[in-house]
Protein backbone atom coordinates (compact mmCIF):
# COMPACT_ATOMS: atom_id res chain seq x y z
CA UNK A 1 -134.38 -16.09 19.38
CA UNK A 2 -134.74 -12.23 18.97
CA UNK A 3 -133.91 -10.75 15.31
CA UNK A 4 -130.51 -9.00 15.23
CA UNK A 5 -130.70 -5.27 16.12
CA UNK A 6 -128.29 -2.84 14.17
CA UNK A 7 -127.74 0.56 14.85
CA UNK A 8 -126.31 2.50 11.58
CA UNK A 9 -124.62 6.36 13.01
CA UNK A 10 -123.82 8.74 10.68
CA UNK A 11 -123.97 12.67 9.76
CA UNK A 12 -126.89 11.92 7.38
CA UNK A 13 -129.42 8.45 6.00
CA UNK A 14 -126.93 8.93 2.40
CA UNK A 15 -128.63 6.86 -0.40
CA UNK A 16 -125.86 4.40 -0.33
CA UNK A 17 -127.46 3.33 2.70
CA UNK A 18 -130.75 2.98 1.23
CA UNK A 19 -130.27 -0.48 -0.50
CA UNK A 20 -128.31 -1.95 1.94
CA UNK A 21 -131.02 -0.94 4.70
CA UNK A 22 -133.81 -2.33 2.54
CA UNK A 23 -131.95 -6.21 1.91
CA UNK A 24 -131.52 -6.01 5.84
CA UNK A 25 -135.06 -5.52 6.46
CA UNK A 26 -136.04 -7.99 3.93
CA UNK A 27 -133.67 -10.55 6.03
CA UNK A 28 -135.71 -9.67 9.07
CA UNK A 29 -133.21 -7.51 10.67
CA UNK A 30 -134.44 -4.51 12.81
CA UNK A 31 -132.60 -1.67 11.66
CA UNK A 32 -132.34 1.83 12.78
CA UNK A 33 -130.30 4.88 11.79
CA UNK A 34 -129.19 8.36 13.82
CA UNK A 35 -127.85 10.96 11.90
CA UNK A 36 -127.75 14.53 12.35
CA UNK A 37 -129.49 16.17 9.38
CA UNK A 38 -131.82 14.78 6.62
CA UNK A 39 -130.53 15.85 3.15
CA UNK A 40 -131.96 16.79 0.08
CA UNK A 41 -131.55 13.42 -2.24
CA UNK A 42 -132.97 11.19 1.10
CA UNK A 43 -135.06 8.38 0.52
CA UNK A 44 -136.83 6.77 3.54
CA UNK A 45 -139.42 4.50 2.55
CA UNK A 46 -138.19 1.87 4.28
CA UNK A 47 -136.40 3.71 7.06
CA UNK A 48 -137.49 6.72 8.83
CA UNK A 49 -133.78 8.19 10.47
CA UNK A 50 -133.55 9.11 14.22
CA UNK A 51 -132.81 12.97 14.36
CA UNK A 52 -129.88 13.57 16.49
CA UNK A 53 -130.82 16.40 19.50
CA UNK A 54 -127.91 18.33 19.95
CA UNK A 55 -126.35 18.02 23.71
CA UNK A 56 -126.38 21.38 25.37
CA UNK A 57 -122.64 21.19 25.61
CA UNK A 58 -122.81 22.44 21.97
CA UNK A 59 -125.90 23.89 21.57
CA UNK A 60 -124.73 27.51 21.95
CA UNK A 61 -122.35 27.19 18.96
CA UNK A 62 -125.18 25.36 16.88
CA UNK A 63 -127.50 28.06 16.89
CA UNK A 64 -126.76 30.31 13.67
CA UNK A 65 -125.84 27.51 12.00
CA UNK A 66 -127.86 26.46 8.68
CA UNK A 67 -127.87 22.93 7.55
CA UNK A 68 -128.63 24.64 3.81
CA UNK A 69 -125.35 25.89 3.61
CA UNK A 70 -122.55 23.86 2.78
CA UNK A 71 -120.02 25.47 5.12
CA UNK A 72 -122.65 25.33 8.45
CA UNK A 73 -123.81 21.46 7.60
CA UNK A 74 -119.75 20.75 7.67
CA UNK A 75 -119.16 22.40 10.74
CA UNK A 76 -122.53 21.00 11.99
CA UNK A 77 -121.40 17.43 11.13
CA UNK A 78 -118.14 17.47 12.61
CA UNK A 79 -119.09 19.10 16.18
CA UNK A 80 -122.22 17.94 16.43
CA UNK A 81 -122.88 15.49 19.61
CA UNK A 82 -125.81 13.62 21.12
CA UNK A 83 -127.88 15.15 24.10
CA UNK A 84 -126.98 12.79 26.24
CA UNK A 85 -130.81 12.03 27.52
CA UNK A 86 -131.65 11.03 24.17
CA UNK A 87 -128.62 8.47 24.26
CA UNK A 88 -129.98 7.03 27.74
CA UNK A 89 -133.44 6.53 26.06
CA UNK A 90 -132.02 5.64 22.60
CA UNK A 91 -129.65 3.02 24.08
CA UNK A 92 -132.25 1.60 26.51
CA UNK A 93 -134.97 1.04 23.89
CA UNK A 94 -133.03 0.00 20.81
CA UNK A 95 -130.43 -1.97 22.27
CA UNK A 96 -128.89 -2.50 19.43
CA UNK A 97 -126.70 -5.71 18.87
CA UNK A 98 -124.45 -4.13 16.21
CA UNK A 99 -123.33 -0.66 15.67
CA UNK A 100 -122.46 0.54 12.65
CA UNK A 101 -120.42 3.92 12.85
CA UNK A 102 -119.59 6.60 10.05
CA UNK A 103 -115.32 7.12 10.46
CA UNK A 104 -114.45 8.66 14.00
CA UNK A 105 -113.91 12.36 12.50
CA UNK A 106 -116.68 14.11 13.85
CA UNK A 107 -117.94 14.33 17.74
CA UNK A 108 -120.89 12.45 16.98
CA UNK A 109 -119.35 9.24 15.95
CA UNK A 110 -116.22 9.55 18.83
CA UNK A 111 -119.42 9.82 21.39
CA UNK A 112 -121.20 6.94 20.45
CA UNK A 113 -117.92 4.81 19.37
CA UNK A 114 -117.06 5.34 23.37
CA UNK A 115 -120.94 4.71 24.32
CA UNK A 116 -120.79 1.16 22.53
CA UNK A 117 -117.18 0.17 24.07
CA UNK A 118 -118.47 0.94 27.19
CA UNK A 119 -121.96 -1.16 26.21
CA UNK A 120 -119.86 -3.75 24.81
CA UNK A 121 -121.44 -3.74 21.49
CA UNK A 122 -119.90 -5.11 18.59
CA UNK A 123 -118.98 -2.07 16.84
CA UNK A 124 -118.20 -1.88 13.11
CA UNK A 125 -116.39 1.86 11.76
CA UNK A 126 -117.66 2.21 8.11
CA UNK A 127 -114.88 4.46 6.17
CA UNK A 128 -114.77 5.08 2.62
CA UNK A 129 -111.20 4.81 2.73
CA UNK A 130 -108.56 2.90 0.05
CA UNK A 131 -108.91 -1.00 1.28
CA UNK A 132 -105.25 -1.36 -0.64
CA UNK A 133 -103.10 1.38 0.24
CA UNK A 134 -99.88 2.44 1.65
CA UNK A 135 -100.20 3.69 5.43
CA UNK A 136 -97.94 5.41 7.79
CA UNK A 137 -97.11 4.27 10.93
CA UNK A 138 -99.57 6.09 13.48
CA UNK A 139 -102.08 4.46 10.89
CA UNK A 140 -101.36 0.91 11.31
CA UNK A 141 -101.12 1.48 15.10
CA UNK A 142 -104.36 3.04 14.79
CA UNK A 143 -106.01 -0.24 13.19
CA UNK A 144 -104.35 -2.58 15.43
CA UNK A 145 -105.81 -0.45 18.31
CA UNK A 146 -109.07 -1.04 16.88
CA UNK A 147 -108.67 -4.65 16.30
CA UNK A 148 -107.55 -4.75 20.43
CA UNK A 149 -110.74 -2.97 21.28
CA UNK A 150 -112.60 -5.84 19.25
CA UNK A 151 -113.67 -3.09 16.73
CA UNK A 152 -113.63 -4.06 13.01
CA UNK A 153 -113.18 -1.90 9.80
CA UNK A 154 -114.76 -2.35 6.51
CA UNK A 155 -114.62 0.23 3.62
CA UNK A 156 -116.86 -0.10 -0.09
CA UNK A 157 -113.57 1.32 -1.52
CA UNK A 158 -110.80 -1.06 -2.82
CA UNK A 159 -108.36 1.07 -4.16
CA UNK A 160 -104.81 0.04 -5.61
CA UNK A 161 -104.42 -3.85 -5.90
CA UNK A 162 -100.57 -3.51 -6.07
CA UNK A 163 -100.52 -2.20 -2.37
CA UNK A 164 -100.53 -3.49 0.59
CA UNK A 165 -104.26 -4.58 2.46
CA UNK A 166 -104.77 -2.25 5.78
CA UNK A 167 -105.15 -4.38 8.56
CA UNK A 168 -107.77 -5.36 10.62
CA UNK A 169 -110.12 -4.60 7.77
CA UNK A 170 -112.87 -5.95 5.09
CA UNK A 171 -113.57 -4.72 1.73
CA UNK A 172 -117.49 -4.84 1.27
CA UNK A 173 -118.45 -3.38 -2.09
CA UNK A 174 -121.94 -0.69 -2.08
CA UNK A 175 -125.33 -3.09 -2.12
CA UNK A 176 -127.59 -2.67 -4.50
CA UNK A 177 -130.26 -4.50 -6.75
CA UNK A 178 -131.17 -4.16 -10.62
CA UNK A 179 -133.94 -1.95 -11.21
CA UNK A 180 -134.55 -3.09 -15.19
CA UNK A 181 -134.65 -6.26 -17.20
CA UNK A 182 -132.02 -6.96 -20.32
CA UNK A 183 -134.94 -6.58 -22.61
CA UNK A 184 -135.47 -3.02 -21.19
CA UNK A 185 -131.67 -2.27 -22.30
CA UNK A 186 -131.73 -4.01 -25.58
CA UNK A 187 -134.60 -1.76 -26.59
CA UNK A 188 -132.75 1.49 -26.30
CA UNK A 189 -131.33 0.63 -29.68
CA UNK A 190 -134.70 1.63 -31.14
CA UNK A 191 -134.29 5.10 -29.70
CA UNK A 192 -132.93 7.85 -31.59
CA UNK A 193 -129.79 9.70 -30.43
CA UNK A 194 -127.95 8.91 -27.27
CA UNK A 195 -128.76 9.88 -23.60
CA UNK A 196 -125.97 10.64 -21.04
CA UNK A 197 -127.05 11.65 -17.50
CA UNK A 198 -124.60 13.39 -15.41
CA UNK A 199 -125.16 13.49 -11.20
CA UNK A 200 -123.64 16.15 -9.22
CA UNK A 201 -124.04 19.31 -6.82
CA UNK A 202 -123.85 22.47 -8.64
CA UNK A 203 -119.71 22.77 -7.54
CA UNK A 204 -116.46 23.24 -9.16
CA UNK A 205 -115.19 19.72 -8.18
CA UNK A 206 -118.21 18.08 -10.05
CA UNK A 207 -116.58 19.14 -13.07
CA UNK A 208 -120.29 19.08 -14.96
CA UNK A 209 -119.08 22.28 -16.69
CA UNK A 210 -115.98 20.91 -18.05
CA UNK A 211 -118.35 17.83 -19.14
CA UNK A 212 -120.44 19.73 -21.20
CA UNK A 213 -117.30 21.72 -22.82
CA UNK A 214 -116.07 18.17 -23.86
CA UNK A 215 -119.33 16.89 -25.07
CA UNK A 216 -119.20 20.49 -27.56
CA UNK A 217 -115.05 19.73 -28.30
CA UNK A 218 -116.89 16.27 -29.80
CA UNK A 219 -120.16 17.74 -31.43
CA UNK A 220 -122.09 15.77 -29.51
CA UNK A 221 -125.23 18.59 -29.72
CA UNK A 222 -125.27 18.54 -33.50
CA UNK A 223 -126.74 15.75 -33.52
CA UNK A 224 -130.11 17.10 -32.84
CA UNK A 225 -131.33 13.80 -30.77
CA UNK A 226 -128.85 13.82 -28.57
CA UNK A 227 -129.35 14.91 -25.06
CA UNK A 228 -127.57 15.92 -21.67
CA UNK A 229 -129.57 15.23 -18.36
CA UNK A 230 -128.10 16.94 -15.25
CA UNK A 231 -129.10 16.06 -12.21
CA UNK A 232 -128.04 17.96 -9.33
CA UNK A 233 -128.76 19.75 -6.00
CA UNK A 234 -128.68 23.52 -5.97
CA UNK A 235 -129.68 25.23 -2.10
CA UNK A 236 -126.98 27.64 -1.90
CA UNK A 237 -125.62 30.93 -3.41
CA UNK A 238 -122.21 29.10 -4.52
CA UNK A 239 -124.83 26.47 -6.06
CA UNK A 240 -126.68 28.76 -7.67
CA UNK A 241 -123.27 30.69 -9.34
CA UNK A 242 -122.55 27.86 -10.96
CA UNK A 243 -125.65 27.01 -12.03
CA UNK A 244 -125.63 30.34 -13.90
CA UNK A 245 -122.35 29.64 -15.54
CA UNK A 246 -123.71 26.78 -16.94
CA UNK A 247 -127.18 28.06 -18.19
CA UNK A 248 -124.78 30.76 -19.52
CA UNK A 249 -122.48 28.04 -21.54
CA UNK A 250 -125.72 25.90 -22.77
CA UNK A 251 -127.31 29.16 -24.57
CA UNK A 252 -127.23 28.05 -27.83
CA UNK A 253 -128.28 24.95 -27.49
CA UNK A 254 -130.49 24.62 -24.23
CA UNK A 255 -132.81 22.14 -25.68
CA UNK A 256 -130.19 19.56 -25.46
CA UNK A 257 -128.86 20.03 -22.19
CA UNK A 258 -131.83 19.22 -19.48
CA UNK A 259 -131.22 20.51 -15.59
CA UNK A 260 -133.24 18.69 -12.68
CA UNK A 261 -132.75 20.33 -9.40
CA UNK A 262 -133.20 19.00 -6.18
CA UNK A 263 -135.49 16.13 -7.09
CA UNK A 264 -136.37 13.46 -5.19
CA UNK A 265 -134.11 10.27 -5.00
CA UNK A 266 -136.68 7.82 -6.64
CA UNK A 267 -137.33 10.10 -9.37
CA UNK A 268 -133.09 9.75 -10.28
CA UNK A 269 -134.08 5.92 -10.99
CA UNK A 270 -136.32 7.23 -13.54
CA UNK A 271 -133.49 9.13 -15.97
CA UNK A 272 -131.13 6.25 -15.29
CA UNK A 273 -133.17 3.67 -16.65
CA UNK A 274 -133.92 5.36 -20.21
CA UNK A 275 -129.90 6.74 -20.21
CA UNK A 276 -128.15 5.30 -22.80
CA UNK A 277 -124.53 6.60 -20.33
CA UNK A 278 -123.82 7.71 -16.90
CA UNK A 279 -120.59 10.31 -16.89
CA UNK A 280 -118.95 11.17 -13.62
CA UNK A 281 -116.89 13.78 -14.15
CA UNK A 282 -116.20 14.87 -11.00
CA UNK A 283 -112.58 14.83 -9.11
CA UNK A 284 -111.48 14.63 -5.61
CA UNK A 285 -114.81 11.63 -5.04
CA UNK A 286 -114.37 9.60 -2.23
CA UNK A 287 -116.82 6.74 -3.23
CA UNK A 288 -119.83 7.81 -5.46
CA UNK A 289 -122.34 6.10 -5.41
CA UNK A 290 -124.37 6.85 -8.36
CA UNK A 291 -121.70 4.94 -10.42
CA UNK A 292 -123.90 1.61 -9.19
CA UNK A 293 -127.40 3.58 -9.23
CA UNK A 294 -126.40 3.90 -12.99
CA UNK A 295 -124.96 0.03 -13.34
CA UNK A 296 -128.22 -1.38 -11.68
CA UNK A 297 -130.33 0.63 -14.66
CA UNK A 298 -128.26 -0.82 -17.43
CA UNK A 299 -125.99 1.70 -18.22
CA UNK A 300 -122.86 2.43 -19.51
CA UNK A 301 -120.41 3.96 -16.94
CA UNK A 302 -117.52 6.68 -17.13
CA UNK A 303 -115.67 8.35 -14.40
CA UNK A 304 -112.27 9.54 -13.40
CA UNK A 305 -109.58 7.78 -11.60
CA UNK A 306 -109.98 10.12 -8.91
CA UNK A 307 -113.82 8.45 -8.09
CA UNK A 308 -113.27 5.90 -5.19
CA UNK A 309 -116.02 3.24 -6.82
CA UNK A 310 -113.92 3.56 -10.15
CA UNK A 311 -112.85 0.35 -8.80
CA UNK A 312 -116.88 -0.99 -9.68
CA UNK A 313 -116.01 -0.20 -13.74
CA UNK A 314 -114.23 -2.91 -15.74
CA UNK A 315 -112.50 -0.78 -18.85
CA UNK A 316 -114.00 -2.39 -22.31
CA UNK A 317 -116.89 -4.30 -20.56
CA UNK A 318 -119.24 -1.56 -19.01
CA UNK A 319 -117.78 1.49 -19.37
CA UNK A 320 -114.16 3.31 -19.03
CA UNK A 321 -112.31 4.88 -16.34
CA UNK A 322 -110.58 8.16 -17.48
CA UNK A 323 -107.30 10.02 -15.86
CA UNK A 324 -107.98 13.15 -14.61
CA UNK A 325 -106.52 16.11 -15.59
CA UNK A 326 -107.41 19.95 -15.72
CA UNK A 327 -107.51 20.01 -19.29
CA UNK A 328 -109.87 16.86 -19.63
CA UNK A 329 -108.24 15.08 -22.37
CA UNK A 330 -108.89 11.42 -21.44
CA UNK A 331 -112.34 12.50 -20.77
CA UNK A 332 -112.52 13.57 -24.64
CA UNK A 333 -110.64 9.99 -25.84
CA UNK A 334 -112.94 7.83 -23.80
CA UNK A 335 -116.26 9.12 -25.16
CA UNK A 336 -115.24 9.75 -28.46
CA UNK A 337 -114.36 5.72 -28.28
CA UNK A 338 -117.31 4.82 -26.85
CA UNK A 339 -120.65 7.67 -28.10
CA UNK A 340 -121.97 4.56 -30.16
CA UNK A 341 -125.15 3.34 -29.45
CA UNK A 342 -124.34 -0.58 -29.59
CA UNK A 343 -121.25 -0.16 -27.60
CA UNK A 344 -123.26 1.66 -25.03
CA UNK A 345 -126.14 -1.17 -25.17
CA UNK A 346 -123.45 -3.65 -24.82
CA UNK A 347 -121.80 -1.81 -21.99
CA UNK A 348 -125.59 -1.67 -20.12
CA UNK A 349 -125.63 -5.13 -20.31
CA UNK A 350 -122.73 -5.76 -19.16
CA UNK A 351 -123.53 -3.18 -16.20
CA UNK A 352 -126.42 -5.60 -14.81
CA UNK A 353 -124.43 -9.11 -14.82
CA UNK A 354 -121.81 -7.18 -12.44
CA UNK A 355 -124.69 -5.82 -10.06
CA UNK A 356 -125.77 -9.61 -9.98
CA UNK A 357 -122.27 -10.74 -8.93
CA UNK A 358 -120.87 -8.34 -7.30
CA UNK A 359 -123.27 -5.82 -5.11
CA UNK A 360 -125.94 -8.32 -3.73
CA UNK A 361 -125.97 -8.41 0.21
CA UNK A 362 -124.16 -11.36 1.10
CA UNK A 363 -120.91 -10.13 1.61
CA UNK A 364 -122.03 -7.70 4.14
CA UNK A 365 -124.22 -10.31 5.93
CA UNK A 366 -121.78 -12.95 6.14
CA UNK A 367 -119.15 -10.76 7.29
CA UNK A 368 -121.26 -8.06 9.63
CA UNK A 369 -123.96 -10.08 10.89
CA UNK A 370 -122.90 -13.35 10.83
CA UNK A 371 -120.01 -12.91 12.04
């Protein structure tokens, strides 16, 4: 019997694929990706992506288009389609069993959803949207559709428990593995001060700005051990603005507050593990992912409501969910409730036994391969 082939197709290898990619390869599935541009944050040491080649249909408009710049990679994602030699020879060497396919918003992912109907693949569309959550009508018809075509939907995001389940679909939280022992945790309380990493592009909607104004509005710096680690991707002018607003805010105490830009994935792993807390302050998130990156390094978590993987936090056991709002309010309740160092420990530990229960790759192979 031949190992089970899956084809992942999405804009870009994002490193909530990572895991999930490894644990299949460790099961002895062949597994192969096609996106259309490598970001900055990739990691592929276990899997090198297929670059798309852009069909000459759409070539023309491509051409002045720069994957650096946020505005070009969205336009580039969303009209971007296979040349359609490279599907021929992709689809007649891989011949995939499953296909897994990145929502059906962009050309790319409507040309090879239609590709794999036509193959008579089992196809799976991967969305990040609310599992529990009212829908309209044109919605519902839309999943039914699906489930006529024999297509399946599964989404990482659960959402509001007192709604209604979408049908036709799964709920398949993020994979992911622990990257420290409890005894690695348990030692932070030796350490003096208390570490918070923060993970975000240099943008408005990250909110790291208003993070730092709340961690002032609590005097977190005078505490001279105390320290801020952002981590974040700057490769544009409207990065780089805000970047200087920040560097602008931090002046008087810029020892505290250290920026890493555009580092390499692995490297992230290495901040995470000797964080005492991971703060997402970002709104607007449709499933972050660094909310388990953090978990699996035993740390405490805080985000907003308005973070898809919120749903991965239990409030009082490892960490707290706050509500959003433009003056950040909750944001200044929940860590002045919780910027003690045992809590935090606590909270880390607490992080790991939910990784163990919850984001190991079971669910996904039971319910996408096995299937």
């Amino acid at each position: 019997m031949h190992n089970i082939k899956v084809l992942f197709i999405a804009p870009r290898f994002h490193t909530n694929q990572f895991f999930l990619t490894k644990k299949l390869l460790e099961k002895n599935i062949e597994v192969n990706f096609l996106s259309i541009y490598i970001g900055g944050s990739e990691n592929h040491e276990y899997l090198q992506p297929i670059q798309s080649k852009p069909s000459s249909l759409i070539r023309y408009f491509l051409k002045n288009k720069n994957f650096n710049n946020g505005g070009d990679r969205k336009f580039l994602s969303s009209f971007h389609l296979t040349s359609f030699k490279q599907c021929w020879q992709l689809y007649r060497k891989l011949n995939p069993d499953i296909v897994i396919i990145r929502n059906l918003r962009s050309f790319i992912s409507s040309q090879h959803f239609l590709i794999n109907l036509v193959l008579r693949k089992k196809i799976y569309l991967y969305t990040q949207n609310h599992y529990c959550q009212n829908i309209g009508l044109n919605r519902r018809l839309f999943y039914s559709f699906l489930k006529f075509l024999g297509v399946k939907h599964y989404t990482p995001v659960f959402g509001d428990k007192t709604k209604p389940k979408i049908p036709n679909s799964m709920y398949i939280p993020f994979v992911i593995e622990n990257m420290v022992e409890k005894e690695i945790v348990e030692s932070k309380l030796k350490n003096h001060g208390i570490q918070i990493v923060t993970i975000g592009k240099m943008q408005t909607r990250k909110n790291i700005l208003e993070l730092i104004e709340s961690l002032v509005r609590l005097n977190f710096f005078r505490e001279k051990h105390n320290k801020l680690y952002i981590i974040s991707e700057c490769i544009s002018n409207e990065n780089q603005q805000y970047l200087d607003l920040i560097q602008k805010k931090i002046k008087s105490f810029s020892s505290q507050v250290i920026i890493h830009l555009n580092i390499d994935h692995s490297q992230v792993f290495t901040f995470l593990k000797k964080s005492d807390l991971f703060v997402l302050p970002s709104h607007r998130e449709p499933a972050a992912f660094s909310i388990l990156e953090a978990m699996a390094c035993g740390t405490a978590v805080v985000c907003s409501n308005e973070n898809g993987t919120h749903c991965y936090i239990k409030n009082g056991k490892n960490g707290q969910v706050f509500e959003y709002s433009k003056d950040f309010k909750d944001l200044d309740l929940v860590l002045k409730s919780i910027l003690n160092k045992n809590v935090l420990v606590n909270f880390g530990m607490a992080s790991l036994e939910l990784i163990n229960q919850n984001h190991g790759i079971e669910k996904f192979y039971s319910q996408v391969i096995n299937r």
